[in-house]
PDB file of N, CA and C in Angstrom:
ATOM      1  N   UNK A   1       0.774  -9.083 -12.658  1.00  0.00           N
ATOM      2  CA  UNK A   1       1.143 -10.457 -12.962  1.00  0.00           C
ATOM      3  C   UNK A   1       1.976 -11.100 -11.855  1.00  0.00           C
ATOM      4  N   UNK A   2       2.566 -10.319 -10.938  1.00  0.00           N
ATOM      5  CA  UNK A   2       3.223 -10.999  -9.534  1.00  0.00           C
ATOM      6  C   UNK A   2       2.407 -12.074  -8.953  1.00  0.00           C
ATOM      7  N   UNK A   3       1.244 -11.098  -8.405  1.00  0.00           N
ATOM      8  CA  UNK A   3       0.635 -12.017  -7.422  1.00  0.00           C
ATOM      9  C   UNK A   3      -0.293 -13.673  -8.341  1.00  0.00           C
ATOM     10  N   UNK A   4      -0.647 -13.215  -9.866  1.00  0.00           N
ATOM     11  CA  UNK A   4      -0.461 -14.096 -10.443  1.00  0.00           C
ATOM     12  C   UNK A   4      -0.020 -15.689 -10.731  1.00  0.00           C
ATOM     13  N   UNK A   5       1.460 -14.839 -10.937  1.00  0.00           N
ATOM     14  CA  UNK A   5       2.660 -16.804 -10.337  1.00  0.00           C
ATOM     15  C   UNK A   5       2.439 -17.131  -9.140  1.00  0.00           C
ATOM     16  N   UNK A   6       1.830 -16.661  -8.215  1.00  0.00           N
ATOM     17  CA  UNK A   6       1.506 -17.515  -6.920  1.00  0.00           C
ATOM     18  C   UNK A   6       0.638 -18.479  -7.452  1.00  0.00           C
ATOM     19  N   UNK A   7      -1.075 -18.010  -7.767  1.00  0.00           N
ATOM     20  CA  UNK A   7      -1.938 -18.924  -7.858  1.00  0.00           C
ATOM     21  C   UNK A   7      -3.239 -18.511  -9.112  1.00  0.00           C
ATOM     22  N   UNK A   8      -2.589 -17.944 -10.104  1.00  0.00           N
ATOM     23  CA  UNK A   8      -3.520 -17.571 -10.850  1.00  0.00           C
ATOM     24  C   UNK A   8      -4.566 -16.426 -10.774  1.00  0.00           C
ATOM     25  N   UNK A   9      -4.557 -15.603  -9.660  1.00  0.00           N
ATOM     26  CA  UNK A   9      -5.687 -14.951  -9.242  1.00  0.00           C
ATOM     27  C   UNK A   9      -4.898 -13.426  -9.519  1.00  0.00           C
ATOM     28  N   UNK A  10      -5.314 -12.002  -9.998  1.00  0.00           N
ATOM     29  CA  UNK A  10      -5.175 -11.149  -9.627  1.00  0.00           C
ATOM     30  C   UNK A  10      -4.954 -10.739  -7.953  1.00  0.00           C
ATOM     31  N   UNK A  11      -6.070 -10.761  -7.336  1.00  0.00           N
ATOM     32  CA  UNK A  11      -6.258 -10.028  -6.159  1.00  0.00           C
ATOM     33  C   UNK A  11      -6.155 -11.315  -5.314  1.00  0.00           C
ATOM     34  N   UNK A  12      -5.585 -11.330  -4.481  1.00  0.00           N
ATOM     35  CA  UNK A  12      -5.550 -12.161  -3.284  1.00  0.00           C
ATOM     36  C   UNK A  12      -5.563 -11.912  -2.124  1.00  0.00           C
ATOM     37  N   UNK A  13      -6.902 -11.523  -1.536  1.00  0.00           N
ATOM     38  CA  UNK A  13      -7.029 -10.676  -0.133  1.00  0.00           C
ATOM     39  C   UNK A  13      -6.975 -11.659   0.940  1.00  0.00           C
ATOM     40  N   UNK A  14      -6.346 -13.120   0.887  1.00  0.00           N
ATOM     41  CA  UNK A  14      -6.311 -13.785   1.951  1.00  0.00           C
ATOM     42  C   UNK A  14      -4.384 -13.964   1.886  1.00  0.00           C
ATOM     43  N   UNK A  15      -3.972 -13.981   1.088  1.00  0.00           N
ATOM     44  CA  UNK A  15      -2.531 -14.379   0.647  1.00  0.00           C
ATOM     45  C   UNK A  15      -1.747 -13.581   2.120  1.00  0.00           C
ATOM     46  N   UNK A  16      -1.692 -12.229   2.434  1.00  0.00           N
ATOM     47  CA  UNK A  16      -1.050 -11.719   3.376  1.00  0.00           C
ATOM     48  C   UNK A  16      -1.725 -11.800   4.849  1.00  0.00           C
ATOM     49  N   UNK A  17      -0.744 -12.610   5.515  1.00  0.00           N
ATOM     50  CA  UNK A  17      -1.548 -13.150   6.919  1.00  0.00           C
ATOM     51  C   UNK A  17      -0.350 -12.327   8.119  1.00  0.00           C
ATOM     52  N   UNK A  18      -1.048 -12.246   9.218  1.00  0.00           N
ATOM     53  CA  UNK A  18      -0.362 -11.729  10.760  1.00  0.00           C
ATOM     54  C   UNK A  18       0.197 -13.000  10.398  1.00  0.00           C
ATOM     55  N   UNK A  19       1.987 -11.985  10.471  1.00  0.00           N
ATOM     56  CA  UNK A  19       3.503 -12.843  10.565  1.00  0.00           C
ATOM     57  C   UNK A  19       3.556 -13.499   9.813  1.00  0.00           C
ATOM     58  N   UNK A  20       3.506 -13.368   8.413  1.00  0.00           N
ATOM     59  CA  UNK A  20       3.879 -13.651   7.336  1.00  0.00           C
ATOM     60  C   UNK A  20       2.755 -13.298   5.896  1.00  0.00           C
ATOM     61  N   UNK A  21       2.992 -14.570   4.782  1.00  0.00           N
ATOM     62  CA  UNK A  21       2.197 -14.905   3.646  1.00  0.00           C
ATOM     63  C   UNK A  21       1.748 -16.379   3.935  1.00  0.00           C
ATOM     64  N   UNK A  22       0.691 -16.056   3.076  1.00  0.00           N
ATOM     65  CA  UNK A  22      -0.086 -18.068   2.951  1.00  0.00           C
ATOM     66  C   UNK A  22       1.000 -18.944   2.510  1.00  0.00           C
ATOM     67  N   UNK A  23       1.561 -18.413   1.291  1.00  0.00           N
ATOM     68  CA  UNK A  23       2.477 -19.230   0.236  1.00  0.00           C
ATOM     69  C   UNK A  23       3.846 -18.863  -0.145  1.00  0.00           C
ATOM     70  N   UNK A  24       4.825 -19.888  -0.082  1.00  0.00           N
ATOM     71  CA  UNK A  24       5.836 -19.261  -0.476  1.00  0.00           C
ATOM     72  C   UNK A  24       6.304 -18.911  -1.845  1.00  0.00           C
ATOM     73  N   UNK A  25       6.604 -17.855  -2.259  1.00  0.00           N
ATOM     74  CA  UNK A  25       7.108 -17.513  -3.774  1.00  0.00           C
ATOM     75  C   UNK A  25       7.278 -18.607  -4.712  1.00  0.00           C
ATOM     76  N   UNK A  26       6.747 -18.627  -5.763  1.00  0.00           N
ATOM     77  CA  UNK A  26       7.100 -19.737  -6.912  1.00  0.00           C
ATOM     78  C   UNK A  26       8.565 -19.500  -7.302  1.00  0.00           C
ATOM     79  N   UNK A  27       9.670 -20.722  -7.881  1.00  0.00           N
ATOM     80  CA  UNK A  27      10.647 -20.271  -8.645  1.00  0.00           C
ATOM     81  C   UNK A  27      10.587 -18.968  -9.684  1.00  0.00           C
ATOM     82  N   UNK A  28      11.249 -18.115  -9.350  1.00  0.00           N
ATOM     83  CA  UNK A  28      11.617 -17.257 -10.777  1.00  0.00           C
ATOM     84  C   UNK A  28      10.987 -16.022 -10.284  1.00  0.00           C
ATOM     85  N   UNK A  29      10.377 -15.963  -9.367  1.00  0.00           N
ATOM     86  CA  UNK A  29       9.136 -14.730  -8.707  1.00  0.00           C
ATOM     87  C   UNK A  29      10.235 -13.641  -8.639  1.00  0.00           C
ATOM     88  N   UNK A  30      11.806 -14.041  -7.821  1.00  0.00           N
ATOM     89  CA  UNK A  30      12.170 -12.844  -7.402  1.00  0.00           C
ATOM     90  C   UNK A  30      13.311 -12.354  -8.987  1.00  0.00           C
ATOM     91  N   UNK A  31      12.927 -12.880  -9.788  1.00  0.00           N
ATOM     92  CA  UNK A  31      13.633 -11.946 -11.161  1.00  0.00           C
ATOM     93  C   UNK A  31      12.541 -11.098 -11.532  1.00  0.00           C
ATOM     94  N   UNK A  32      11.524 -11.777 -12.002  1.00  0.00           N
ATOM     95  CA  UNK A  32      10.310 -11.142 -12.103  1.00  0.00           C
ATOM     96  C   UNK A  32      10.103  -9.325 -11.553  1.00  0.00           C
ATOM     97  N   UNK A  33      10.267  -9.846 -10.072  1.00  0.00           N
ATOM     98  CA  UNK A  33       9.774  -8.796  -9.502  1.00  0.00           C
ATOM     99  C   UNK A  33      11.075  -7.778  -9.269  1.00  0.00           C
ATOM    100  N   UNK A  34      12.536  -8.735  -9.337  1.00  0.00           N
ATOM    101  CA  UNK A  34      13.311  -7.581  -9.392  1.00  0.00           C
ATOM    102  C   UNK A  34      13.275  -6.875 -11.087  1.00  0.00           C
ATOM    103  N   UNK A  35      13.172  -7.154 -12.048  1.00  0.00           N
ATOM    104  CA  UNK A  35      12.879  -6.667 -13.280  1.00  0.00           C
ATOM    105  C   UNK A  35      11.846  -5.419 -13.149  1.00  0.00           C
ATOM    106  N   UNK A  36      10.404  -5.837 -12.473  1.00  0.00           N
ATOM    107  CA  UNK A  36       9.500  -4.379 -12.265  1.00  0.00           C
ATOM    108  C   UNK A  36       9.749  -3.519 -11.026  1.00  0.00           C
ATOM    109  N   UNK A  37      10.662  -4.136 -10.355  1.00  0.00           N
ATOM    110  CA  UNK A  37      11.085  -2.881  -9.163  1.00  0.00           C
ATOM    111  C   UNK A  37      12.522  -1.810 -10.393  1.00  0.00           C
ATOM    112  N   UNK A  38      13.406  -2.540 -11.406  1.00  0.00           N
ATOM    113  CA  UNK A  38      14.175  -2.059 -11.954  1.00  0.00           C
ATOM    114  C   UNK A  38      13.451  -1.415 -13.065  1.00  0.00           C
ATOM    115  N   UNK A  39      11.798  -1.408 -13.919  1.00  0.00           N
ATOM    116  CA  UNK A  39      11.281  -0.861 -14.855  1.00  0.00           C
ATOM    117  C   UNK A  39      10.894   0.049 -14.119  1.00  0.00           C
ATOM    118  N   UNK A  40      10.034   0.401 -13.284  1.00  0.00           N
ATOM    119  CA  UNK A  40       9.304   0.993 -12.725  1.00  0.00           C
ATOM    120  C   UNK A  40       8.848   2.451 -12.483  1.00  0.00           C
ATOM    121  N   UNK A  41      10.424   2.767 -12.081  1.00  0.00           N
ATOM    122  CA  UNK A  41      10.381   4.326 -12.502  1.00  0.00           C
ATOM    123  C   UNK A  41      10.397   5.202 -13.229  1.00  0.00           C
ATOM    124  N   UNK A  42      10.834   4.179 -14.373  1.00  0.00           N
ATOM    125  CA  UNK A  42      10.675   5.122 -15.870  1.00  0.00           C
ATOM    126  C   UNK A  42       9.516   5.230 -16.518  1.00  0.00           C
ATOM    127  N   UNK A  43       8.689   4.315 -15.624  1.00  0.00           N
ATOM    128  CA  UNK A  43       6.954   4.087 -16.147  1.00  0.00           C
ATOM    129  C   UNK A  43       5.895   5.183 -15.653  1.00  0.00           C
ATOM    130  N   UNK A  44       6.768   5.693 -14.523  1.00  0.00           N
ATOM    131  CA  UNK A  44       5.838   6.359 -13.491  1.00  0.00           C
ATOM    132  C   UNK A  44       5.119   7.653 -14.169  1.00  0.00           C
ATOM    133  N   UNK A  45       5.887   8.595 -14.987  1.00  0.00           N
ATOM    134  CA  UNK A  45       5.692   9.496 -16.035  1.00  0.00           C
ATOM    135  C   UNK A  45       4.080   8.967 -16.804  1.00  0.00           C
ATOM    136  N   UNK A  46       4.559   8.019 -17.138  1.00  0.00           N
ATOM    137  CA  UNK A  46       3.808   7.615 -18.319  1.00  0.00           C
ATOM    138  C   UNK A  46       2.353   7.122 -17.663  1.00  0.00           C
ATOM    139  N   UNK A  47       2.250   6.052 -16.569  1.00  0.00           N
ATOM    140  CA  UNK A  47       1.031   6.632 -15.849  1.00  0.00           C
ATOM    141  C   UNK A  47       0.776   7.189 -15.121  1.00  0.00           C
ATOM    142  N   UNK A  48       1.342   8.411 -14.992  1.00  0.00           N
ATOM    143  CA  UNK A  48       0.538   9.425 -14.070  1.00  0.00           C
ATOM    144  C   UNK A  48      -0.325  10.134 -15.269  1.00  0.00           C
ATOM    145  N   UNK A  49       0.775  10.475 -16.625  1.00  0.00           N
ATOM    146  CA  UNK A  49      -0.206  11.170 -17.673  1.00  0.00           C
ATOM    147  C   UNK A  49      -1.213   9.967 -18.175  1.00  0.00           C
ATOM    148  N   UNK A  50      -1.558   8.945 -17.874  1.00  0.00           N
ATOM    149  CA  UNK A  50      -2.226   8.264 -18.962  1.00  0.00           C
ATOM    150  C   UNK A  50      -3.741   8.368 -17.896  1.00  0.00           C
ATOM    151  N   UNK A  51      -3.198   8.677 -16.625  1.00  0.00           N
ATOM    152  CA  UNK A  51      -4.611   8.486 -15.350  1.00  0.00           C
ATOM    153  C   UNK A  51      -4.750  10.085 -15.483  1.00  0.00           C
ATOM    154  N   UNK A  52      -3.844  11.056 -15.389  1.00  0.00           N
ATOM    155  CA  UNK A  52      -4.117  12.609 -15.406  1.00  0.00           C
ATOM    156  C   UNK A  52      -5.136  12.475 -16.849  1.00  0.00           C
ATOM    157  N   UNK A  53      -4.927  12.272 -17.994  1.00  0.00           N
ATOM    158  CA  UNK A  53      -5.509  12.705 -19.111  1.00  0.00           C
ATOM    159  C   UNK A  53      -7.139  11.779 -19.349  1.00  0.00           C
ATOM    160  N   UNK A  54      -7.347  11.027 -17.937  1.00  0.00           N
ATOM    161  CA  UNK A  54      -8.824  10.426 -18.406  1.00  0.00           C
ATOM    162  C   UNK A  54      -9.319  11.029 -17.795  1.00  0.00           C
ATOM    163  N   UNK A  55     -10.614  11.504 -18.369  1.00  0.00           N
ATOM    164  CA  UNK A  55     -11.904  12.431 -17.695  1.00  0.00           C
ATOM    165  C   UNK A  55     -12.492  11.369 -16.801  1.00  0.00           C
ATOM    166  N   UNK A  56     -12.664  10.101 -16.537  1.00  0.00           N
ATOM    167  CA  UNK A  56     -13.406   9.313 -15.586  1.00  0.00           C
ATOM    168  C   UNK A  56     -12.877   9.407 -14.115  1.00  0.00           C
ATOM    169  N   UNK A  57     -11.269   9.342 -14.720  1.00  0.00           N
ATOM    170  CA  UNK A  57     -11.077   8.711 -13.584  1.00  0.00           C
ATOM    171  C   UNK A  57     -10.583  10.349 -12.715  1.00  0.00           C
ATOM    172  N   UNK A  58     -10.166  11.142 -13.307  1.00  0.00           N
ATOM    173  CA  UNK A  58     -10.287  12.459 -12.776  1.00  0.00           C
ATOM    174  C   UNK A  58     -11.425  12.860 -12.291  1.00  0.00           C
ATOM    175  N   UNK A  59     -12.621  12.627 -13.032  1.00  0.00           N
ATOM    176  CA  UNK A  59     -13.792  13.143 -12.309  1.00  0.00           C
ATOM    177  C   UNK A  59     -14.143  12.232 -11.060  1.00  0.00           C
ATOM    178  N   UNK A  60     -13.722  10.943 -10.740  1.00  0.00           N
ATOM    179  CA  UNK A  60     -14.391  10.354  -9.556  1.00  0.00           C
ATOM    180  C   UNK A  60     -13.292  10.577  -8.634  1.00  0.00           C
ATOM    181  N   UNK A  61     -12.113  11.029  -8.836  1.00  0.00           N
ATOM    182  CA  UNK A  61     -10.676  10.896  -8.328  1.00  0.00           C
ATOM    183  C   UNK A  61     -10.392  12.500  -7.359  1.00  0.00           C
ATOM    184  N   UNK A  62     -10.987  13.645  -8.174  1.00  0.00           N
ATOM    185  CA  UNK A  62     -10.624  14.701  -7.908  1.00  0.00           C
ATOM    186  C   UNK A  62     -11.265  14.675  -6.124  1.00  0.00           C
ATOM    187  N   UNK A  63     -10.588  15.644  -5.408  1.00  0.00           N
ATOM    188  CA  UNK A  63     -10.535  15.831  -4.066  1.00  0.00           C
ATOM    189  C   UNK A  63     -10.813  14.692  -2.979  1.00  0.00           C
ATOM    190  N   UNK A  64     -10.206  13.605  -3.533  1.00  0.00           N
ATOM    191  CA  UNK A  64     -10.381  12.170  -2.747  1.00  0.00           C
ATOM    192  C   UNK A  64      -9.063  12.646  -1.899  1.00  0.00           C
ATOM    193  N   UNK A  65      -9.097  12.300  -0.610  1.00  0.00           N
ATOM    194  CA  UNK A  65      -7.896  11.927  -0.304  1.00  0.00           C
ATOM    195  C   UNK A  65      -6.833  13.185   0.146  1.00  0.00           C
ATOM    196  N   UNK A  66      -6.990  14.186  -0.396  1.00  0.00           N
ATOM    197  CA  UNK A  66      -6.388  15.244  -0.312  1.00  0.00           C
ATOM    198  C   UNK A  66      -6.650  15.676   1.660  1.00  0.00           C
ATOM    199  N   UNK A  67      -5.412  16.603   1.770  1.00  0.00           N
ATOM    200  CA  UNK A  67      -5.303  17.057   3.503  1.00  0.00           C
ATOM    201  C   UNK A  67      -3.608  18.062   3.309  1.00  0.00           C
ATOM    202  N   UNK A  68      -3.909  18.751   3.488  1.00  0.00           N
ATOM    203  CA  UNK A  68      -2.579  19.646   3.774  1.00  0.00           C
ATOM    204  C   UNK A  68      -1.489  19.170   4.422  1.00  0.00           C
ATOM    205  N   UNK A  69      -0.554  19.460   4.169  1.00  0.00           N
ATOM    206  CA  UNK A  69       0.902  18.529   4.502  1.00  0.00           C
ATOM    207  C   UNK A  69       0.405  18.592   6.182  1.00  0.00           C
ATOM    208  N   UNK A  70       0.442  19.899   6.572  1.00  0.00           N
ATOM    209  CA  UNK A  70       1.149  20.218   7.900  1.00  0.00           C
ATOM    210  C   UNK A  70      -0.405  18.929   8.857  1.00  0.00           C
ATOM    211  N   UNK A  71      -1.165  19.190   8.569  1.00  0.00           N
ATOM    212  CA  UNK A  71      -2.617  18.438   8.833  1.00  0.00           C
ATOM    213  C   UNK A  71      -2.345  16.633   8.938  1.00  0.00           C
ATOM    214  N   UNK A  72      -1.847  16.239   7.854  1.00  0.00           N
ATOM    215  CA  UNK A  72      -1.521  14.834   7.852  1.00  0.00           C
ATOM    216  C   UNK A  72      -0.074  13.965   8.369  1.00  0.00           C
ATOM    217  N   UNK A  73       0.050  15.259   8.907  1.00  0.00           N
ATOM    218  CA  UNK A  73       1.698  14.623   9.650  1.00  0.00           C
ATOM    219  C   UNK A  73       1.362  14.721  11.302  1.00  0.00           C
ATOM    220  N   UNK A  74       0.227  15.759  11.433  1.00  0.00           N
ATOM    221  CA  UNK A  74      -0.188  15.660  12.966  1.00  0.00           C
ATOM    222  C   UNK A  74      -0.611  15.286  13.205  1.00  0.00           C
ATOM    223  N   UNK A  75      -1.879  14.599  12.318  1.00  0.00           N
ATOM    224  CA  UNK A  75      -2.836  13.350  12.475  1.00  0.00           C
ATOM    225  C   UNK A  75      -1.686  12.247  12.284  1.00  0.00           C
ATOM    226  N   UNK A  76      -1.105  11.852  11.793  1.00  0.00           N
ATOM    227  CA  UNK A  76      -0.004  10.869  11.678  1.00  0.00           C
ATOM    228  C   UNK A  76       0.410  10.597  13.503  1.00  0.00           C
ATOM    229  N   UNK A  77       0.893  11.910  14.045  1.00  0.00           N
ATOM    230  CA  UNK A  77       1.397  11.929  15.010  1.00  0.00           C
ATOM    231  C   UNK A  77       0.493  11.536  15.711  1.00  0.00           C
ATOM    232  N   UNK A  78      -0.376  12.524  15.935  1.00  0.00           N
ATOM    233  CA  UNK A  78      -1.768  12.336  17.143  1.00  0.00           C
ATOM    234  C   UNK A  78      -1.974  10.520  16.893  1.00  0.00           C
ATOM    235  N   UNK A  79      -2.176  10.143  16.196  1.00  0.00           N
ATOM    236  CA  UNK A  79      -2.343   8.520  15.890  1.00  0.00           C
ATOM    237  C   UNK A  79      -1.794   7.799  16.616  1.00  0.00           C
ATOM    238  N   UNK A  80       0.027   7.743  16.376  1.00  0.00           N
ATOM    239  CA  UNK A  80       1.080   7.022  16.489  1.00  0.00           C
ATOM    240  C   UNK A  80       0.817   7.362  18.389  1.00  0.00           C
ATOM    241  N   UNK A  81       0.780   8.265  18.807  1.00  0.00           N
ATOM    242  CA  UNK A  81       1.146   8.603  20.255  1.00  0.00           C
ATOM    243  C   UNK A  81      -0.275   8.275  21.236  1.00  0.00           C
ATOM    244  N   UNK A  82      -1.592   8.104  20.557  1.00  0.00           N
ATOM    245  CA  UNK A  82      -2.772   7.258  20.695  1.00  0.00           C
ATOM    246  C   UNK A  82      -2.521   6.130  21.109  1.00  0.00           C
ATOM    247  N   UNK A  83      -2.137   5.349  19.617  1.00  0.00           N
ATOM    248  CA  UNK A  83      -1.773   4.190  19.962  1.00  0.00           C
ATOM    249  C   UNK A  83      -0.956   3.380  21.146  1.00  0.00           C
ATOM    250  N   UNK A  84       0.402   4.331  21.050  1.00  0.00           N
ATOM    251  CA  UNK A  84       1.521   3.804  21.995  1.00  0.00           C
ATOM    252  C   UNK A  84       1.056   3.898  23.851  1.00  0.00           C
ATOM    253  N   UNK A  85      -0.136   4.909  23.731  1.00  0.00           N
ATOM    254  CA  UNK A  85      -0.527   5.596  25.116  1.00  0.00           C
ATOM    255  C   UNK A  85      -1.776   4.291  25.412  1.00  0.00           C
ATOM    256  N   UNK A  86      -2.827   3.765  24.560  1.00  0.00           N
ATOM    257  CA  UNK A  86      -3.702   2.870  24.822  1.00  0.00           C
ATOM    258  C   UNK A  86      -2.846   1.388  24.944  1.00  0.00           C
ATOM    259  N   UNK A  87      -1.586   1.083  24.035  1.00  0.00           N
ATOM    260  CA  UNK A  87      -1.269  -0.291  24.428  1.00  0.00           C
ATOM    261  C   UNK A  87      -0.222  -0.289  25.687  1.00  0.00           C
ATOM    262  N   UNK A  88       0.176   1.158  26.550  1.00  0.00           N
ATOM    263  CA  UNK A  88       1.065   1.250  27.494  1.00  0.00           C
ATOM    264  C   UNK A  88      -0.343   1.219  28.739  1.00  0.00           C
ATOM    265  N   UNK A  89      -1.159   1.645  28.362  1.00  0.00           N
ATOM    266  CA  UNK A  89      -2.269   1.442  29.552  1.00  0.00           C
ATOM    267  C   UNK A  89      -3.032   0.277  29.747  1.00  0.00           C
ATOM    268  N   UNK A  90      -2.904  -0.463  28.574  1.00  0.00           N
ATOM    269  CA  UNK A  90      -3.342  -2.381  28.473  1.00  0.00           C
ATOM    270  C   UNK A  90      -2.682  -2.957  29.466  1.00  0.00           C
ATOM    271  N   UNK A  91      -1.451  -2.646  29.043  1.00  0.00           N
ATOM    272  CA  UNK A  91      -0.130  -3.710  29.537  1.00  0.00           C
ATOM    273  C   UNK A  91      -0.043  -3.083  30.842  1.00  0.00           C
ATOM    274  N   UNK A  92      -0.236  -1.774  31.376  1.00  0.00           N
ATOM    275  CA  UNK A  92      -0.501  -1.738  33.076  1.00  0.00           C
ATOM    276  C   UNK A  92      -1.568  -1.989  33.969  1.00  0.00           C
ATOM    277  N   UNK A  93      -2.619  -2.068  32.873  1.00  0.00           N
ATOM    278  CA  UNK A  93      -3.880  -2.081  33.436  1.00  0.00           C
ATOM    279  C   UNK A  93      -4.529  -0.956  33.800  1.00  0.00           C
ATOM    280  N   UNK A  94      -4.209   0.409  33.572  1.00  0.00           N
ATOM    281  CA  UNK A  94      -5.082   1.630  33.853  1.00  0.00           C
ATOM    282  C   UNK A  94      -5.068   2.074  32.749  1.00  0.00           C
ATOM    283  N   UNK A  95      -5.551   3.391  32.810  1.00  0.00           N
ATOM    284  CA  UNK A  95      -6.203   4.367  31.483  1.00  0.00           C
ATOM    285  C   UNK A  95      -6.166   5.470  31.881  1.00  0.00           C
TER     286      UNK A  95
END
């Protein structure tokens, strides 16, 4: 219901733009949202069992996504040090 009080829409895949949002917050947005940042964690229990205990969404859900800690922190790394190495060779002009 957040993104909602903006403009009526659930999903708003244009709303978040490079260096900023489309729109600025309606009155009252930031009680709102401080209220579900303050519910939130006591909810978390309650859907993890309510998504753990459905057979659908477990069956399309199971081994999505999964990677071993040590695996996704080096790909993390290998990424981050990619990146920083291709936009340091832009900005000199070699490779």
């Amino acid at each position: 219901r957040l993104l909602e009080m903006f403009s009526g829409q659930r999903l708003m895949t244009s709303y978040i733009r490079v260096g900023g949002v489309a729109l600025e917050p309606p009155r009252g947005w930031e009680k709102v949202m401080g209220k579900f940042v303050r519910e939130f964690p006591a909810k978390v229990d309650e859907y993890e069992n309510l998504l753990n205990s459905n057979p659908i969404f477990m069956q399309r859900t199971k081994g999505v996504g999964t990677e071993r800690p040590l695996n996704s922190s080096s790909t993390m790394c290998r990424s981050m040090v990619s990146s920083v190495s291709i936009s340091n060779s832009a900005s000199t002009g070699s490779r």
